[in-house]
Protein backbone atom coordinates (compact mmCIF):
# COMPACT_ATOMS: atom_id res chain seq x y z
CA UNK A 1 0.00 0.00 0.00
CA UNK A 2 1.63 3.00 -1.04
CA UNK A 3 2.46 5.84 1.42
CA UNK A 4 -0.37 8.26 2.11
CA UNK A 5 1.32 10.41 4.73
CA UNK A 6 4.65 11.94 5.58
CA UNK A 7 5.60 12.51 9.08
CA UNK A 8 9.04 14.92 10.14
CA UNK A 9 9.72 14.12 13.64
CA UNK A 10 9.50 10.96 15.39
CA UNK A 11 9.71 12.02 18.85
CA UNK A 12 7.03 11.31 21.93
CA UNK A 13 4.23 12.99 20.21
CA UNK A 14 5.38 12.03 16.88
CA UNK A 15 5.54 9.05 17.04
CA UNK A 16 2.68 8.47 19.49
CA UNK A 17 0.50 9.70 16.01
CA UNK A 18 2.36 7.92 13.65
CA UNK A 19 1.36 4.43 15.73
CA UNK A 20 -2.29 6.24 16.55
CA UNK A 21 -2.57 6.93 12.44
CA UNK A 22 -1.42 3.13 11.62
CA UNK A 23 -4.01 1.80 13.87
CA UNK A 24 -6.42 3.76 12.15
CA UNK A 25 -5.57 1.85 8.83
CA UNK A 26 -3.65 5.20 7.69
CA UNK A 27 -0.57 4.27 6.07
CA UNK A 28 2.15 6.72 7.51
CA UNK A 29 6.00 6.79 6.82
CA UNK A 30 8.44 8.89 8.94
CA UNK A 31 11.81 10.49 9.01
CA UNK A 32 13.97 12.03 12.13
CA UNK A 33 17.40 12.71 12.00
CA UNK A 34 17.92 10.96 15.29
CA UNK A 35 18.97 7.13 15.17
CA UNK A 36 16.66 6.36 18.43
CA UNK A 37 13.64 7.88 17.19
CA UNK A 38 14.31 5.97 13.92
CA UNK A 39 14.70 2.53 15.84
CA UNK A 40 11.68 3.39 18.24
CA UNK A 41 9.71 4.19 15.06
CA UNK A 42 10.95 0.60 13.78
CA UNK A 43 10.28 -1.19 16.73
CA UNK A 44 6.44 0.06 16.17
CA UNK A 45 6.34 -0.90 12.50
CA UNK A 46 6.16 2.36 11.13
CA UNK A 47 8.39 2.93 7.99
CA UNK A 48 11.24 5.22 8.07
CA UNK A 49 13.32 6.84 5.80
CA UNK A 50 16.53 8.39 5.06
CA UNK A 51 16.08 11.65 4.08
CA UNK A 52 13.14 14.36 3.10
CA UNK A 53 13.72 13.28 -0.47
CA UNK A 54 13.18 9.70 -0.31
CA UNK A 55 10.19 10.32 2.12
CA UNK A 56 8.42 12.28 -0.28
CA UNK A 57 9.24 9.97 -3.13
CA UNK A 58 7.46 7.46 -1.50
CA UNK A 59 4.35 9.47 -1.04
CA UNK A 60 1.35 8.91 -2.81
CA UNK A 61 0.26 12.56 -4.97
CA UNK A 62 -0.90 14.78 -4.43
CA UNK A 63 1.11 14.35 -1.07
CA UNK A 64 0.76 15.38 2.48
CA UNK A 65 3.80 16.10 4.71
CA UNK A 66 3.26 16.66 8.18
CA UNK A 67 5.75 18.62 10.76
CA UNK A 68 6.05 17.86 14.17
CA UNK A 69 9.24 19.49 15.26
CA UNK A 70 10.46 22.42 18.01
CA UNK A 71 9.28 25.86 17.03
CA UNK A 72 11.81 28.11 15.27
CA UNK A 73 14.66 27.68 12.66
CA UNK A 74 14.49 23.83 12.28
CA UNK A 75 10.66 24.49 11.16
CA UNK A 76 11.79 26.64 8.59
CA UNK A 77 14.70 24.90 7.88
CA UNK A 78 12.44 21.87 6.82
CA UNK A 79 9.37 24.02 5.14
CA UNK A 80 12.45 25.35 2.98
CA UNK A 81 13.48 21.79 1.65
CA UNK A 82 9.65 20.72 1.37
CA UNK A 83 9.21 23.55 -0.43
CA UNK A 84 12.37 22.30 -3.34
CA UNK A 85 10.65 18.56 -2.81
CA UNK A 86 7.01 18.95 -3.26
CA UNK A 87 4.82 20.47 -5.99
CA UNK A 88 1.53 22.41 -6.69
CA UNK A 89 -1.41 21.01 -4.78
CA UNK A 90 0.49 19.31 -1.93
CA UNK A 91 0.03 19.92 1.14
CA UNK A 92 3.13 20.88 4.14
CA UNK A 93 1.56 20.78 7.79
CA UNK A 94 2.80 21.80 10.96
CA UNK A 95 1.61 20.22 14.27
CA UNK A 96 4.38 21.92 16.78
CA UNK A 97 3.96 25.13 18.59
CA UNK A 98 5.00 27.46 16.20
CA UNK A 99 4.28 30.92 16.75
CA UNK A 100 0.89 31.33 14.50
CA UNK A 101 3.04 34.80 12.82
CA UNK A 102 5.84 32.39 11.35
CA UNK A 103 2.79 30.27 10.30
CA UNK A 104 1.37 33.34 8.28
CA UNK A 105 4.68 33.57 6.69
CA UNK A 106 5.38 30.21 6.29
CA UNK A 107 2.25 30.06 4.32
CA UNK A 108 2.74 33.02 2.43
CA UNK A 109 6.29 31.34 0.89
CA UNK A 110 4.60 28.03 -0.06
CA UNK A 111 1.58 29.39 -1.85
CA UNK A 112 4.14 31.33 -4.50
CA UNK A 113 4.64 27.58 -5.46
CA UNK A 114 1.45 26.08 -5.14
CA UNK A 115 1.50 24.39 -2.43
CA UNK A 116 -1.07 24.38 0.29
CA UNK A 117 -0.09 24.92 4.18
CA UNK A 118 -2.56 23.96 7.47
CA UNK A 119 -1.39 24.89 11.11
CA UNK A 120 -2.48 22.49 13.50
CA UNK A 121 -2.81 23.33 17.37
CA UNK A 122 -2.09 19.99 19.15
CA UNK A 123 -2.87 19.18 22.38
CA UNK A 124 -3.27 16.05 24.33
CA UNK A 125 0.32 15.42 25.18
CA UNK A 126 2.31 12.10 25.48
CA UNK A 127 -0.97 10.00 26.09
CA UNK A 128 -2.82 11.64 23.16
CA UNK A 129 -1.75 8.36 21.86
CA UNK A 130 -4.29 6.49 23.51
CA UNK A 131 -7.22 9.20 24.37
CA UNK A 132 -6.68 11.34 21.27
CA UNK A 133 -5.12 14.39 20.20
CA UNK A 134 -7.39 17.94 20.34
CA UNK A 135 -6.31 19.34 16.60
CA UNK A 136 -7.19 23.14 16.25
CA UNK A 137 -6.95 23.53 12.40
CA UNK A 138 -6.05 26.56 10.71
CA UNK A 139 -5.79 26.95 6.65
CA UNK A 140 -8.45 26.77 3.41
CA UNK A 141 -11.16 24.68 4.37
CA UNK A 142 -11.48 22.84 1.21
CA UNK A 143 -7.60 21.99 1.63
CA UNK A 144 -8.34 20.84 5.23
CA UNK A 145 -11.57 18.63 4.11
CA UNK A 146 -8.55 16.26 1.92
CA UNK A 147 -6.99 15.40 5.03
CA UNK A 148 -10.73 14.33 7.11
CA UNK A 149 -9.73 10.46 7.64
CA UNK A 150 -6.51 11.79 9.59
CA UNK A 151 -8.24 14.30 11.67
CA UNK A 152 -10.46 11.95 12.56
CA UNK A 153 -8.40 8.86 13.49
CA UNK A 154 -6.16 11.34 15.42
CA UNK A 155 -8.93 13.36 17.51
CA UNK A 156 -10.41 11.50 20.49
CA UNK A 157 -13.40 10.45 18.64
CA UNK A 158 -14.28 11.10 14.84
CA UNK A 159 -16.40 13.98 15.67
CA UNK A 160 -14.96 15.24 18.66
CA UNK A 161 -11.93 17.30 19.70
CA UNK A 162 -10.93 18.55 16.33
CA UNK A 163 -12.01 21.31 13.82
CA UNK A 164 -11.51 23.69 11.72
CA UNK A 165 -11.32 27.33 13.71
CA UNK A 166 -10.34 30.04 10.72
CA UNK A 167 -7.59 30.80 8.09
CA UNK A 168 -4.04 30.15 8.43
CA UNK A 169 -2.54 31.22 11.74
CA UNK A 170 -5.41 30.40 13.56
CA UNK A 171 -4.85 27.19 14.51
CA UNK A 172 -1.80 28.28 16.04
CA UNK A 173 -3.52 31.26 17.15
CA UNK A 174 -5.90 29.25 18.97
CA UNK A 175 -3.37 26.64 20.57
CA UNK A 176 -1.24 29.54 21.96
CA UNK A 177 -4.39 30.76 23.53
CA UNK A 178 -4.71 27.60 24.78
CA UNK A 179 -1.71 27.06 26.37
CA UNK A 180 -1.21 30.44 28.04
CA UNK A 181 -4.72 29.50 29.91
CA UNK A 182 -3.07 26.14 30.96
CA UNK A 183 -0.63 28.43 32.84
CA UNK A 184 -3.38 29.96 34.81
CA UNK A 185 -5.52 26.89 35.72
CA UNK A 186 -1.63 25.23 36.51
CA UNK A 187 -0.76 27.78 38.61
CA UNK A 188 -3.52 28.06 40.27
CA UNK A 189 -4.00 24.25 41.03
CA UNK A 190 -0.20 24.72 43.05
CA UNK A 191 -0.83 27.26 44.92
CA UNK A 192 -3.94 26.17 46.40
CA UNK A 193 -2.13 22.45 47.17
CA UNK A 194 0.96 24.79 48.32
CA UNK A 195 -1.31 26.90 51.20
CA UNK A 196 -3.27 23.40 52.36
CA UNK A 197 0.14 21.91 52.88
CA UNK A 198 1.54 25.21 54.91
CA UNK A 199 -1.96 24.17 56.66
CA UNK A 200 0.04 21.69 58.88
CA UNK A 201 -2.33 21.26 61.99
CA UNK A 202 -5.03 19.94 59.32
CA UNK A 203 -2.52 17.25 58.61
CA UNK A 204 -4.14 17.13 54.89
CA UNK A 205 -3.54 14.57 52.80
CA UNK A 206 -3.08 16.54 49.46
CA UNK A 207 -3.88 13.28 46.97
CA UNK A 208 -6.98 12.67 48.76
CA UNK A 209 -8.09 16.13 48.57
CA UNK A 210 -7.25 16.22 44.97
CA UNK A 211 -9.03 12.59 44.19
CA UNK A 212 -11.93 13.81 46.10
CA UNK A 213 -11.95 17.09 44.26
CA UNK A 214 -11.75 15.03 40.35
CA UNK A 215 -15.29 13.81 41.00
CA UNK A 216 -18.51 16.12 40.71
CA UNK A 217 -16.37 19.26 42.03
CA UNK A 218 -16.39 22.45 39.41
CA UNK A 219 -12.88 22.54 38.97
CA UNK A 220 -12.84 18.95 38.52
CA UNK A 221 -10.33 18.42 35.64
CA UNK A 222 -7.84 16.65 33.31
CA UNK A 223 -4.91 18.99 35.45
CA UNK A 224 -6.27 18.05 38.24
CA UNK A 225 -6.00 14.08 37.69
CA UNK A 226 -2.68 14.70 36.59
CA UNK A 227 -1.71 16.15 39.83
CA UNK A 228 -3.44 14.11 42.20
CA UNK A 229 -1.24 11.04 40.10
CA UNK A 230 1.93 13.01 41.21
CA UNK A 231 1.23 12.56 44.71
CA UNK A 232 -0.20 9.82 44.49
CA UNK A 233 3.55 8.92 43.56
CA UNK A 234 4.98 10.40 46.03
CA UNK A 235 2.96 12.62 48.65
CA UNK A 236 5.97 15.70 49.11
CA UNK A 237 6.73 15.21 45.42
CA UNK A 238 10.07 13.98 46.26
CA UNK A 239 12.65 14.37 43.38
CA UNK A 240 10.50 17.20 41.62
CA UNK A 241 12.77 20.41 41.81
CA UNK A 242 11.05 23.74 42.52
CA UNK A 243 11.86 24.92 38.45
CA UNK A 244 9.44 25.42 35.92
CA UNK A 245 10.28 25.52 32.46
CA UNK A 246 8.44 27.54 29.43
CA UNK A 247 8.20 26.80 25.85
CA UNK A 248 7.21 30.52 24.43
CA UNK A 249 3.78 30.06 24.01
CA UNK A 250 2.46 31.46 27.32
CA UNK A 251 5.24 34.60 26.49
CA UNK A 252 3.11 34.95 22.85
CA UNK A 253 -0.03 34.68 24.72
CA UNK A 254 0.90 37.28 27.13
CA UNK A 255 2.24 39.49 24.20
CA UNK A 256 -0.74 38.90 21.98
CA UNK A 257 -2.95 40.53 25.05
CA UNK A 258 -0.50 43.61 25.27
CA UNK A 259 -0.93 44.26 21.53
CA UNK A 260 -4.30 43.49 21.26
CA UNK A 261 -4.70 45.76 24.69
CA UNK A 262 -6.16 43.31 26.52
CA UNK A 263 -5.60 42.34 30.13
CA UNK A 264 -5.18 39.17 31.06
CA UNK A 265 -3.19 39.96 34.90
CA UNK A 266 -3.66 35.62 35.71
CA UNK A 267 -1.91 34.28 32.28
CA UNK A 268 0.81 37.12 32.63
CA UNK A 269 1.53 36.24 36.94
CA UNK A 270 1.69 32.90 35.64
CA UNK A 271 4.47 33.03 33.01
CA UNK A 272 6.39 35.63 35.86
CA UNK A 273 6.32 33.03 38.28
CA UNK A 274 7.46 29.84 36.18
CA UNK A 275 10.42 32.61 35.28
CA UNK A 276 10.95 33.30 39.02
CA UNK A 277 11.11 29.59 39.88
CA UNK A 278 14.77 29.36 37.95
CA UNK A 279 16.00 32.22 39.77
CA UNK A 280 18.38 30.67 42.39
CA UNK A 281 20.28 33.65 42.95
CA UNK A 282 17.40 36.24 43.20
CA UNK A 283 19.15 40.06 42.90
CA UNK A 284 15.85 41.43 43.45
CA UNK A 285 15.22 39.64 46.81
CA UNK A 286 18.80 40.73 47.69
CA UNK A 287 18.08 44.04 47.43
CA UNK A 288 14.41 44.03 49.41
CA UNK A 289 15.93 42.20 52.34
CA UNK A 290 19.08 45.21 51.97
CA UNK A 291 16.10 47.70 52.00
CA UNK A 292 13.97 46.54 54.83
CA UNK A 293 17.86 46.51 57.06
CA UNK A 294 18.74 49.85 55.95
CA UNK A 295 15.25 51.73 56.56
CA UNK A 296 13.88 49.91 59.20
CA UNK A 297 16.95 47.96 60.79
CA UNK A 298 15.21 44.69 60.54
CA UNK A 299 17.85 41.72 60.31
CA UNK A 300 19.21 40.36 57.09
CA UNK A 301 19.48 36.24 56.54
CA UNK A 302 23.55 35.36 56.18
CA UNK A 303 23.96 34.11 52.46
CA UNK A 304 25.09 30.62 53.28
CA UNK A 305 26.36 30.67 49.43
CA UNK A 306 28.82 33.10 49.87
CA UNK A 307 32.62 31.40 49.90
């Protein structure tokens, strides 16, 4: 059966849709750079190959290729060689969280040759493998409506979890939107485990609360089951260090609001406070605590880091 889609990038949520896809009676070939993702790809039966080229040789025309890499210059690095590979009609998509701007442009550059571009938000994480992947779908609808059997085997259900939400840069749009609210609801699900746990004559159990909580409560969610596995794991989340990383889209989200002048005070704490968890040398504390001593003499903590 001859290839019928391309996949760039074999990593956990790459290949987590390439195996979803197969299942589905899709028949998808992929190609990563890396050797392990290659081998992992093997080990699951999905067909690999060498290069872009050869990838796109083997798909079936008009052909679909679809990116799921890091945002930034590897994305464009890859739409540039699609763009020497493929011809009129196909079809380049990009399921990473690229910011929906670059999509515009990205688009832009393929349509001077014909070929057709779709942005796809994707959400669902490393086990949208088994429960589905949310696809917010950006691009010409009529281009999107070619590609309905892989939405479908990739959303949760068929008709669920997946549409089409404007032109291109909107599904990007949409996903970035997304993610900078999953930076609220986050933060807010720590700090109201962090003040029951500073609760300490309550003696809480935090995974209890949190179990009790995923059932018939109204903030009952997917976040919240995640969480409530953590400490399930391990009730002081032993091993987890206090640093929280970003990936940009929660910065876009937080720009898009100051551009678009809209405030959004709980998306824009968030993103400050995932920045002030990798601050292990904190100037700015430095100089409060130097404040408080000088105007109102109150005692400064020794720096135990000091040589």
């Amino acid at each position: 059966m001859q290839t019928s889609l391309g996949l760039v990038g074999l990593g956990k949520l790459g290949l987590g849709m390439a195996r979803r896809l197969r299942r589905s009676g899709i028949n998808v070939a992929g190609f990563d750079i890396s050797h392990e993702a290659t081998a992992a790809a093997g080990a699951a039966g999905i067909a690999t190959w060498s290069s872009l080229a050869v990838l796109v040789d083997e798909l079936k025309p008009p052909r679909a290729v679809w990116v799921m890499l890091p945002h930034g210059d590897v994305v464009d690095n890859v739409v540039e060689e699609l763009t020497r590979l493929l011809d009129g009609g196909d079809i380049v998509l990009d399921g990473g969280n690229s910011d929906y701007r670059q999509s515009m442009r990205r688009a832009a550059v393929l349509k001077e040759t014909g070929i057709d571009f779709i942005d796809v938000g994707t959400s669902g994480g490393v086990h949208g493998e088994e429960q589905g992947y949310c696809l917010m779908l950006g691009g010409d609808a009529a281009v999107i409506s070619r590609l309905d059997p892989a939405f479908r085997a990739l959303a949760p259900t068929p008709d669920r979890g997946w549409g089409h939400v404007g032109p291109t840069g909107a599904g990007h749009f949409v996903k970035m939107i997304h993610n900078g609210i999953e930076y609220g609801m986050m933060q807010a699900l720590a700090e109201g485990l962090a003040i029951m746990r500073a609760r300490k004559d309550f003696d809480l159990d935090l995974q209890q609360v949190t179990q009790i909580w995923e059932s018939g409560s109204i903030i009952r969610s997917w976040l919240l089951e995640q969480v409530s596995e953590a400490l399930r794991a391990s009730s002081h989340l032993d091993g987890v260090a206090p640093h929280v990383s970003d990936t940009g889209m929660g910065r876009w989200t937080v720009r898009e609001a100051i551009d678009l002048n809209v405030a959004a005070p709980v998306i824009t704490a968030s993103l400050l406070q995932r920045i002030r968890s990798r601050d292990t040398e904190s100037f700015s504390d430095k100089a409060l605590a130097a404040m408080r001593r000088q105007f109102g003499g109150h005692p400064v903590k020794p720096d135990d880091h000091v040589g």
